[in-house]
N, C-alpha and C. Protein backbone atom coordinates (compact mmCIF):
# COMPACT_ATOMS: atom_id res chain seq x y z
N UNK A 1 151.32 84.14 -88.43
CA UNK A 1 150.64 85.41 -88.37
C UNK A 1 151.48 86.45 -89.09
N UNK A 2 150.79 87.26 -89.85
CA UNK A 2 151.66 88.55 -91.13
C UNK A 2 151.61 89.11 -90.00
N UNK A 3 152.75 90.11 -89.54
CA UNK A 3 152.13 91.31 -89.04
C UNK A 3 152.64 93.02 -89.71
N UNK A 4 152.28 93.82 -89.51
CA UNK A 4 152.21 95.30 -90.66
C UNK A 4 154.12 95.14 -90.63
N UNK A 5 154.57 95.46 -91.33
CA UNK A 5 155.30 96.07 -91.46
C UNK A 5 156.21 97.01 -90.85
N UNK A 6 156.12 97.37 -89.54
CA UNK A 6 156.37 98.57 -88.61
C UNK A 6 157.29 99.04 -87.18
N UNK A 7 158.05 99.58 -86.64
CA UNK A 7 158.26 99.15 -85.86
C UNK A 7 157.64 99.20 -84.06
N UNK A 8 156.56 99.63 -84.41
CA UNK A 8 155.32 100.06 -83.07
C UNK A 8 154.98 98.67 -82.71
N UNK A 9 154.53 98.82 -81.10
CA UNK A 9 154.29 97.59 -80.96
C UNK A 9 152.26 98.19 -81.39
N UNK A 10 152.35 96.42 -81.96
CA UNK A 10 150.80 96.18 -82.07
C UNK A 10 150.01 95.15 -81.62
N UNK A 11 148.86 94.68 -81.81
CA UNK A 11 148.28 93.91 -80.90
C UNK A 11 148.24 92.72 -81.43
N UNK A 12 148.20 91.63 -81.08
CA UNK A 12 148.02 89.89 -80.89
C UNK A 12 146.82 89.12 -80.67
N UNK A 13 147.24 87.98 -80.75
CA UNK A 13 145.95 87.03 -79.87
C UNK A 13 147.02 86.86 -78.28
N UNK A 14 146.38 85.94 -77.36
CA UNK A 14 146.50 85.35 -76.46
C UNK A 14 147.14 84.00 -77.00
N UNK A 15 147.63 83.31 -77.93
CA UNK A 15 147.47 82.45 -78.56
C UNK A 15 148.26 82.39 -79.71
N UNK A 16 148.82 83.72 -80.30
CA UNK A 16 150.05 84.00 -81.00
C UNK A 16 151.66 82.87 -81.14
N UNK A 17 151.03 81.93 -81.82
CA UNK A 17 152.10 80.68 -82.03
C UNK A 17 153.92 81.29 -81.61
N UNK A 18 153.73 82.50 -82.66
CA UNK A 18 154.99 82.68 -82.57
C UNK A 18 155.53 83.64 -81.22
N UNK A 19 154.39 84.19 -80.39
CA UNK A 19 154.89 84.57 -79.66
C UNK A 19 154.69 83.44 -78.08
N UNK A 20 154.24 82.66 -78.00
CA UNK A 20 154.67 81.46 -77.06
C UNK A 20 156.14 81.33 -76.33
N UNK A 21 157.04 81.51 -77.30
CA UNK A 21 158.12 81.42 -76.70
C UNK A 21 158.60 82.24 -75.96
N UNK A 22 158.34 83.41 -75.78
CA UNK A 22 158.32 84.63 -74.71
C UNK A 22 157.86 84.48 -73.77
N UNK A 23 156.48 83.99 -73.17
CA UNK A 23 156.02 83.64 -71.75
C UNK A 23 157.02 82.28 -71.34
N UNK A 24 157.49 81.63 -72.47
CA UNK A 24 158.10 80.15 -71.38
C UNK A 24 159.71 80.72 -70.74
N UNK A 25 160.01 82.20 -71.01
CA UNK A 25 161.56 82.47 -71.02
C UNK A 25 160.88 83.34 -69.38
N UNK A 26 159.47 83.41 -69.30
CA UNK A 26 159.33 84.64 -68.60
C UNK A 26 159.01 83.57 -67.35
N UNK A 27 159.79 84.37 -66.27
CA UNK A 27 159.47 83.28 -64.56
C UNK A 27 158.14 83.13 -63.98
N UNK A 28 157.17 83.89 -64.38
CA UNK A 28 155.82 83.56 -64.08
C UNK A 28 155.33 82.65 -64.87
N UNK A 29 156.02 81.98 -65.86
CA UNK A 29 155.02 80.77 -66.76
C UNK A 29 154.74 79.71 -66.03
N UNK A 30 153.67 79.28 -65.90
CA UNK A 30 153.67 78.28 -64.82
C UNK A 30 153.65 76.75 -65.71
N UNK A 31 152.79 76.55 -66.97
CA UNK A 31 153.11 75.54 -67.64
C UNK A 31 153.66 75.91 -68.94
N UNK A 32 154.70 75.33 -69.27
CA UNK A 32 156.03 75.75 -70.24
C UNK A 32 155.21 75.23 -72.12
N UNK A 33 155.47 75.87 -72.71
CA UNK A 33 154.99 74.96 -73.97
C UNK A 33 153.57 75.37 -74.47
N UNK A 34 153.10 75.45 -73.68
CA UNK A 34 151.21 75.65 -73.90
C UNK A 34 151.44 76.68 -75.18
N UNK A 35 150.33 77.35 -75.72
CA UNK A 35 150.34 77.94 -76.58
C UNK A 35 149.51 79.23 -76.02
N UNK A 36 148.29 79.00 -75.45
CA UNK A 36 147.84 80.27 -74.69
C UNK A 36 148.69 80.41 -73.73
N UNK A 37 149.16 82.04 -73.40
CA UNK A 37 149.87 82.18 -72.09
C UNK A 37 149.04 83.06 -71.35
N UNK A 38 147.61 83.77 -71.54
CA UNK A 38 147.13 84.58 -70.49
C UNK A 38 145.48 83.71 -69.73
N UNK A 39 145.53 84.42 -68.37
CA UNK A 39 144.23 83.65 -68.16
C UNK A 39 142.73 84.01 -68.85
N UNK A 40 141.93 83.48 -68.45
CA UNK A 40 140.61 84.23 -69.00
C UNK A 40 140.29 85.52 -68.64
N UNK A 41 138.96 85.97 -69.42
CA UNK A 41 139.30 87.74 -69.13
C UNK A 41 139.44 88.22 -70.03
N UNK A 42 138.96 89.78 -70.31
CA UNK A 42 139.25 90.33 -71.50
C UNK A 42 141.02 90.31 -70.92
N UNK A 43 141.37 90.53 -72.48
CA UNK A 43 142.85 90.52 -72.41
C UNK A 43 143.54 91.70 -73.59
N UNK A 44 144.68 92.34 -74.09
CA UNK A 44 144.98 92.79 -74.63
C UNK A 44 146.84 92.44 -74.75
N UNK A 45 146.95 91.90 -75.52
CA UNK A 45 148.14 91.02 -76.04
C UNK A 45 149.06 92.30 -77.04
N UNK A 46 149.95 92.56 -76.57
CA UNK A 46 151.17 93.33 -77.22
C UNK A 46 152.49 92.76 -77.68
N UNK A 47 152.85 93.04 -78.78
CA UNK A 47 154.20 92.66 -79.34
C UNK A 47 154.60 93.61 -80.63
N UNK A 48 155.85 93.45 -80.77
CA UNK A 48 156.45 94.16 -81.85
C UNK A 48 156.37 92.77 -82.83
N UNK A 49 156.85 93.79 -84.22
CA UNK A 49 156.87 92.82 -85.19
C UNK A 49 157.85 91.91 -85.37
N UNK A 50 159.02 91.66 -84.39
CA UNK A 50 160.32 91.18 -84.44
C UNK A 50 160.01 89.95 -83.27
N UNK A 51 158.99 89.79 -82.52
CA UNK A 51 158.74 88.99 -81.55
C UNK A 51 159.45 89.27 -80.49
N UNK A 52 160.09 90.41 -80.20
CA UNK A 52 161.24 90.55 -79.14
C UNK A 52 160.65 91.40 -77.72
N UNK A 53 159.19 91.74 -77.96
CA UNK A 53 158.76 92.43 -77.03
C UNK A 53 156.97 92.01 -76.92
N UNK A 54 156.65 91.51 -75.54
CA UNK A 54 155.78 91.02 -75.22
C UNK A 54 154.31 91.62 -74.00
N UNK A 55 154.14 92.12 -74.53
CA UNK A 55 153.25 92.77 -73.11
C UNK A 55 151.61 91.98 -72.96
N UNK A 56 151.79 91.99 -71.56
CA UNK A 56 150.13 90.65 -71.85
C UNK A 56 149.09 92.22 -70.66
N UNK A 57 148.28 92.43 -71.23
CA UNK A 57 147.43 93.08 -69.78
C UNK A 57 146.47 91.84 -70.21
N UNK A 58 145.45 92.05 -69.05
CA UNK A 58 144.24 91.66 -68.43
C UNK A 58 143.28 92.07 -67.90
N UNK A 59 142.22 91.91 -67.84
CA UNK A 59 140.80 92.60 -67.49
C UNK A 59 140.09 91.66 -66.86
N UNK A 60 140.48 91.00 -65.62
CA UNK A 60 138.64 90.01 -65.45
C UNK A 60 137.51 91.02 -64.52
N UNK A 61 136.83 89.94 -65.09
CA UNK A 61 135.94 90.52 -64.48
C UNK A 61 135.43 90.54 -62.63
N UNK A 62 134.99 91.53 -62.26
CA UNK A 62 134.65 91.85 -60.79
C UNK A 62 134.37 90.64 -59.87
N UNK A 63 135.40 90.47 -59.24
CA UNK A 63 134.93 89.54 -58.51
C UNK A 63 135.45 88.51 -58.41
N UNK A 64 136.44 88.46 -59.66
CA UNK A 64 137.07 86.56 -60.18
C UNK A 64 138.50 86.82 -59.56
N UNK A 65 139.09 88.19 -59.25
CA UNK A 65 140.24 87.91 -58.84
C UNK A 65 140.30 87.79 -57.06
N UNK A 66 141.22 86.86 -56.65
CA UNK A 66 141.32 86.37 -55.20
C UNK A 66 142.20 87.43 -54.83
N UNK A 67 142.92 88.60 -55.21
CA UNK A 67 143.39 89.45 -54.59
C UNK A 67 142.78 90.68 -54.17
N UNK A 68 141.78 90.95 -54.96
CA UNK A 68 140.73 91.65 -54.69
C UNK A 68 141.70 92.81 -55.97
N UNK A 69 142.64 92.72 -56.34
CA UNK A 69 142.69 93.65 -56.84
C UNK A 69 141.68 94.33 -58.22
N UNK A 70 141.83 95.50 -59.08
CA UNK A 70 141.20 95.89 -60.09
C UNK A 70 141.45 96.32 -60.78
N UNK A 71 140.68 96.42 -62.24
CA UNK A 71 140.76 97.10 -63.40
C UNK A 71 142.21 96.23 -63.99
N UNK A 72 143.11 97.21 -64.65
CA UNK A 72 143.60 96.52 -65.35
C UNK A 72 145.53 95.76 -64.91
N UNK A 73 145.53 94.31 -65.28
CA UNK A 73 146.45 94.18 -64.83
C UNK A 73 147.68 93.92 -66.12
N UNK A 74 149.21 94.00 -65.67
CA UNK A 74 150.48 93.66 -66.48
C UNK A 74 150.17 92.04 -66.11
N UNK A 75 150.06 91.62 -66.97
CA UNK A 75 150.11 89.69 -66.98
C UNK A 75 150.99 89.21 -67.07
N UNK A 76 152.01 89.41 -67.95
CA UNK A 76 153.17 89.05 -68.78
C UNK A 76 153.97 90.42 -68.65
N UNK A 77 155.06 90.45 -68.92
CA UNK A 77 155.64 91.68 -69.62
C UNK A 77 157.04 91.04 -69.65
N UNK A 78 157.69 90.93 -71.24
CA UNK A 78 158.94 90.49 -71.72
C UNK A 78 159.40 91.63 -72.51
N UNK A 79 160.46 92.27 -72.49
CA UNK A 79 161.80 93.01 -73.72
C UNK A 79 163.03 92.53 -73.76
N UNK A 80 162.93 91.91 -74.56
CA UNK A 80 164.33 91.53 -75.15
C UNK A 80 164.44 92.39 -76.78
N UNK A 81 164.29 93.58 -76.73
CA UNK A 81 164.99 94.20 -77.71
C UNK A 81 165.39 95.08 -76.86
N UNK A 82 165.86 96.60 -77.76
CA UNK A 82 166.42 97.43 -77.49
C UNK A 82 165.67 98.61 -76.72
N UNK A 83 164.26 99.05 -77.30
CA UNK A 83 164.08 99.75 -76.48
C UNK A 83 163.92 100.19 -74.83
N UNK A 84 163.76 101.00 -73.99
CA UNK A 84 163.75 100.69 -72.92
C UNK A 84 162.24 100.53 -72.42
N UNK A 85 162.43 99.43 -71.40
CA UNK A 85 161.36 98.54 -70.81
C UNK A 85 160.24 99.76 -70.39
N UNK A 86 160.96 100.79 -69.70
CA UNK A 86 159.58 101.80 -69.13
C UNK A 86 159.27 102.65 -70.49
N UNK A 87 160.27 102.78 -71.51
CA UNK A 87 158.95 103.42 -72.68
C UNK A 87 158.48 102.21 -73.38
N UNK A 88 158.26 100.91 -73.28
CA UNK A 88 157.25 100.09 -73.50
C UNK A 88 156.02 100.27 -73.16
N UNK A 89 156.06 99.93 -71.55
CA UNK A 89 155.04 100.20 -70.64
C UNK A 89 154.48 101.42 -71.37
N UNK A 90 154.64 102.34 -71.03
CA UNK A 90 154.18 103.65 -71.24
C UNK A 90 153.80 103.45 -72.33
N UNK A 91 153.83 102.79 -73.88
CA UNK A 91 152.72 102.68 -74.77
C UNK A 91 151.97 101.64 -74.53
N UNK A 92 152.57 100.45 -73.54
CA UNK A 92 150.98 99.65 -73.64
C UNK A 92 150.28 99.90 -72.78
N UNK A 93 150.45 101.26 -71.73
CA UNK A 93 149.41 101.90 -70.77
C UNK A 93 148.17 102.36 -71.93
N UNK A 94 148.92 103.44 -73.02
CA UNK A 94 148.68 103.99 -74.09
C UNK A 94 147.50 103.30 -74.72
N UNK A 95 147.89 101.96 -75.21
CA UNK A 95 147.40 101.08 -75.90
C UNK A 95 146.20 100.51 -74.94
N UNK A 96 146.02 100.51 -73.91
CA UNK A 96 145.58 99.84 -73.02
C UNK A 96 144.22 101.03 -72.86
N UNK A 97 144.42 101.98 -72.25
CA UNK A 97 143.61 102.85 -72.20
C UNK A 97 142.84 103.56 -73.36
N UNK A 98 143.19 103.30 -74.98
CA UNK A 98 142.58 103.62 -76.13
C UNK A 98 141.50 102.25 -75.97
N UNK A 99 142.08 101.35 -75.57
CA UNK A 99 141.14 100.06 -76.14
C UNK A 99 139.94 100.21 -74.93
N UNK A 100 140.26 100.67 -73.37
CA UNK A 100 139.30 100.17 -72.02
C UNK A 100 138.84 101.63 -71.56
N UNK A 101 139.59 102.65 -72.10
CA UNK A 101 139.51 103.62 -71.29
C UNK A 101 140.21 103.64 -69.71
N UNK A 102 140.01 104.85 -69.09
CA UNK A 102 141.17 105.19 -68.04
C UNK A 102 141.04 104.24 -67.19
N UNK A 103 142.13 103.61 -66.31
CA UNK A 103 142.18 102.25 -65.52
C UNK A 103 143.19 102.84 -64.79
N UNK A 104 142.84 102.01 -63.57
CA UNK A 104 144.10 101.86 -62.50
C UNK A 104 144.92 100.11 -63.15
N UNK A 105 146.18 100.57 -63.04
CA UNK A 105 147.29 99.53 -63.57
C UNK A 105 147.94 98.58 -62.50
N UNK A 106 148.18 97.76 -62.40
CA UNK A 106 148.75 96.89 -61.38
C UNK A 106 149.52 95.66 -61.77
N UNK A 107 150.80 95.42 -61.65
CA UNK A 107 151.48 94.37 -61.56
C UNK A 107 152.14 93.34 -60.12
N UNK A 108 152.43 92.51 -60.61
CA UNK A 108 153.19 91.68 -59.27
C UNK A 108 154.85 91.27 -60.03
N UNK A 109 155.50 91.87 -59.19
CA UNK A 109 156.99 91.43 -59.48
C UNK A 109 157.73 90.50 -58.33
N UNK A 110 158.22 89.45 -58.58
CA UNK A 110 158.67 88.38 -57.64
C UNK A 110 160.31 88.73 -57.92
N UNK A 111 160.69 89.38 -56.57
CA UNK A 111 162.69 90.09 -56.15
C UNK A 111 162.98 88.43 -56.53
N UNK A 112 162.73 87.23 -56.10
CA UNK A 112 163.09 86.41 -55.43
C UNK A 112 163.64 85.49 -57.11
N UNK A 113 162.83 86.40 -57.92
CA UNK A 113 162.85 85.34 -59.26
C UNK A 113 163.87 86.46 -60.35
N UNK A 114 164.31 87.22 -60.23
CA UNK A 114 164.77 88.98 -60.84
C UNK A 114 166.10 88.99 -60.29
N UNK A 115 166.98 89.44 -61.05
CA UNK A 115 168.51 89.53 -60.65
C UNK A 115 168.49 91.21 -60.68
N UNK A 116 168.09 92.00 -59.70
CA UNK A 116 167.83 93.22 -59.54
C UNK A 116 167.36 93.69 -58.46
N UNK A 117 168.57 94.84 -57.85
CA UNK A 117 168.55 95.56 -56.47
C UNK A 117 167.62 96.30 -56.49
N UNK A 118 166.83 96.51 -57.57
CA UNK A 118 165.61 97.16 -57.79
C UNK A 118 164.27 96.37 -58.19
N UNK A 119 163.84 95.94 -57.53
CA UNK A 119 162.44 94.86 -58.43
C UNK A 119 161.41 96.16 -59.25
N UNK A 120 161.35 95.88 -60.52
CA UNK A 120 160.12 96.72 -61.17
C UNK A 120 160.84 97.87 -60.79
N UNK A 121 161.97 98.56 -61.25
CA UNK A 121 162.51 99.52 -61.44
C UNK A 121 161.97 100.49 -62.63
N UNK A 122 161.65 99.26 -64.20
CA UNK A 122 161.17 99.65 -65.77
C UNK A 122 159.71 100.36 -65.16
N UNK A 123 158.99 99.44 -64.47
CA UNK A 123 157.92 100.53 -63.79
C UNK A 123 157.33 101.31 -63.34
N UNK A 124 158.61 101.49 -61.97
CA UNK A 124 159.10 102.35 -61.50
C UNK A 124 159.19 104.29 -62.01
N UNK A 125 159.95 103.61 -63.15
CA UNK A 125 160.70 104.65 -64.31
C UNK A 125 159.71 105.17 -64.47
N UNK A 126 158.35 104.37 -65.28
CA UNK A 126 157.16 104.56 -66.11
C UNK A 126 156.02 105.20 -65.19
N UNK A 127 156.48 105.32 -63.74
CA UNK A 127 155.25 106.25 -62.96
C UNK A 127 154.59 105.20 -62.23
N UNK A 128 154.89 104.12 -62.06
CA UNK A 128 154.38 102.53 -60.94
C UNK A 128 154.88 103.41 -59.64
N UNK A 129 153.65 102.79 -58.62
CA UNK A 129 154.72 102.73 -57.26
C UNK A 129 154.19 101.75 -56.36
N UNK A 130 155.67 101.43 -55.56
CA UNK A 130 155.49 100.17 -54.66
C UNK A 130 154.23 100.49 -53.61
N UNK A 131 153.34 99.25 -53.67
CA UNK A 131 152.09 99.58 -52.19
C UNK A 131 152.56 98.31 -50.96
N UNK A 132 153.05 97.15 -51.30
CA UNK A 132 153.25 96.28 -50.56
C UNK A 132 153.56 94.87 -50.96
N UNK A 133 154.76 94.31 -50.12
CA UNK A 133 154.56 92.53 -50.40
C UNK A 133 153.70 91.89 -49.74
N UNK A 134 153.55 91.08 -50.80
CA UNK A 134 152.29 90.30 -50.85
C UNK A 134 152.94 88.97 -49.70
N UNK A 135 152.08 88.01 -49.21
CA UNK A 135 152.55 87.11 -48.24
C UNK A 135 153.64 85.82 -48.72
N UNK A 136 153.89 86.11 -50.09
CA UNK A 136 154.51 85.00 -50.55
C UNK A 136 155.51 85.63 -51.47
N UNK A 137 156.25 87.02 -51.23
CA UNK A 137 157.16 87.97 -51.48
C UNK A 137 157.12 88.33 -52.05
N UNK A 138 155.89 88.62 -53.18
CA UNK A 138 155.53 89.71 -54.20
C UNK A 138 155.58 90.95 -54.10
N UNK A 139 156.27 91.90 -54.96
CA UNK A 139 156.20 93.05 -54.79
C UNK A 139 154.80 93.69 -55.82
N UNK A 140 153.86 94.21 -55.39
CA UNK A 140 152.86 94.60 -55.63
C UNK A 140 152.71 96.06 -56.21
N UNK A 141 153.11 96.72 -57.50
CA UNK A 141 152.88 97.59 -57.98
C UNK A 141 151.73 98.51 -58.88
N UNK A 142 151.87 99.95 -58.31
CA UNK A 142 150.01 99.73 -59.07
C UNK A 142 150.49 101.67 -60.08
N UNK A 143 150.22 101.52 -60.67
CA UNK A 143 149.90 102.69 -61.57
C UNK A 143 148.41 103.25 -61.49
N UNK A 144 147.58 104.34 -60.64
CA UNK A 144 146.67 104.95 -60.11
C UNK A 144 145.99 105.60 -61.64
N UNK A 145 144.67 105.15 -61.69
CA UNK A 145 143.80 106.03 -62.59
C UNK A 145 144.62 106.58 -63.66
N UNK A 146 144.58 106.89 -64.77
CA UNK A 146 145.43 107.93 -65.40
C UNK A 146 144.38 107.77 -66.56
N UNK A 147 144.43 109.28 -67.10
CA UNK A 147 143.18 109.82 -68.36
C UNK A 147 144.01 109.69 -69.31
């Protein structure tokens, strides 16, 4: 895949050969290798042009998720470059909301899998806040509506 020239992150497939190797480094991959890393669902796939930064959201539709949660979720989220993790977020909220319009945001961060006295701290930073663990020690973060 060419991608522009630039250093903004821009958008992907689900399916991005070269970016594969980012979900298998990331602790939520559940099968290693595959080439798609997000589930079904609209989706919106983020990366820089250096492959060093990965953002997966998600969109299913009403009803398909067993948490009941909504609108839009963090699927993935990898930085291994330099910038910092919460001004990532904060453009693929950006990016996220040009493409769906205004959404409530929600991730799951697992303390148990994270070498950090802070779980979802980069989130944190970016205006996330903790609502609750989940029964199997998820920390459950949600970013509320935003225009």
């Amino acid at each position: 895949m060419l991608l522009p020239f630039t250093e903004d992150l821009v958008l992907t497939s689900a399916a991005d050969a070269e970016m594969a190797i980012l979900p298998d480094r990331h602790y939520s991959r559940l099968r290693r290798g595959r080439r798609q890393f997000l589930y079904a669902g609209r989706k919106l796939v983020i990366r820089n042009s250096a492959g060093t930064i990965l953002f997966g959201w998600s969109w299913e539709l009403e009803g398909m998720r067993m948490d009941e949660q909504r609108d839009y979720c963090c699927s993935i989220f990898r930085n291994e470059s330099s910038p910092l993790s919460s001004d990532v977020i904060l453009e693929a909220e950006r990016i996220a909301r040009q493409h769906w319009g205004p959404g409530r945001m929600f991730t799951y961060v697992d303390p148990a899998k994270i070498r950090s006295v802070n779980p979802g701290y980069c989130f944190k930073v970016a205006g996330w806040h903790f609502v609750h663990r989940t029964r199997d020690g998820k920390h459950l973060l949600v970013k509320e509506r935003a225009a």
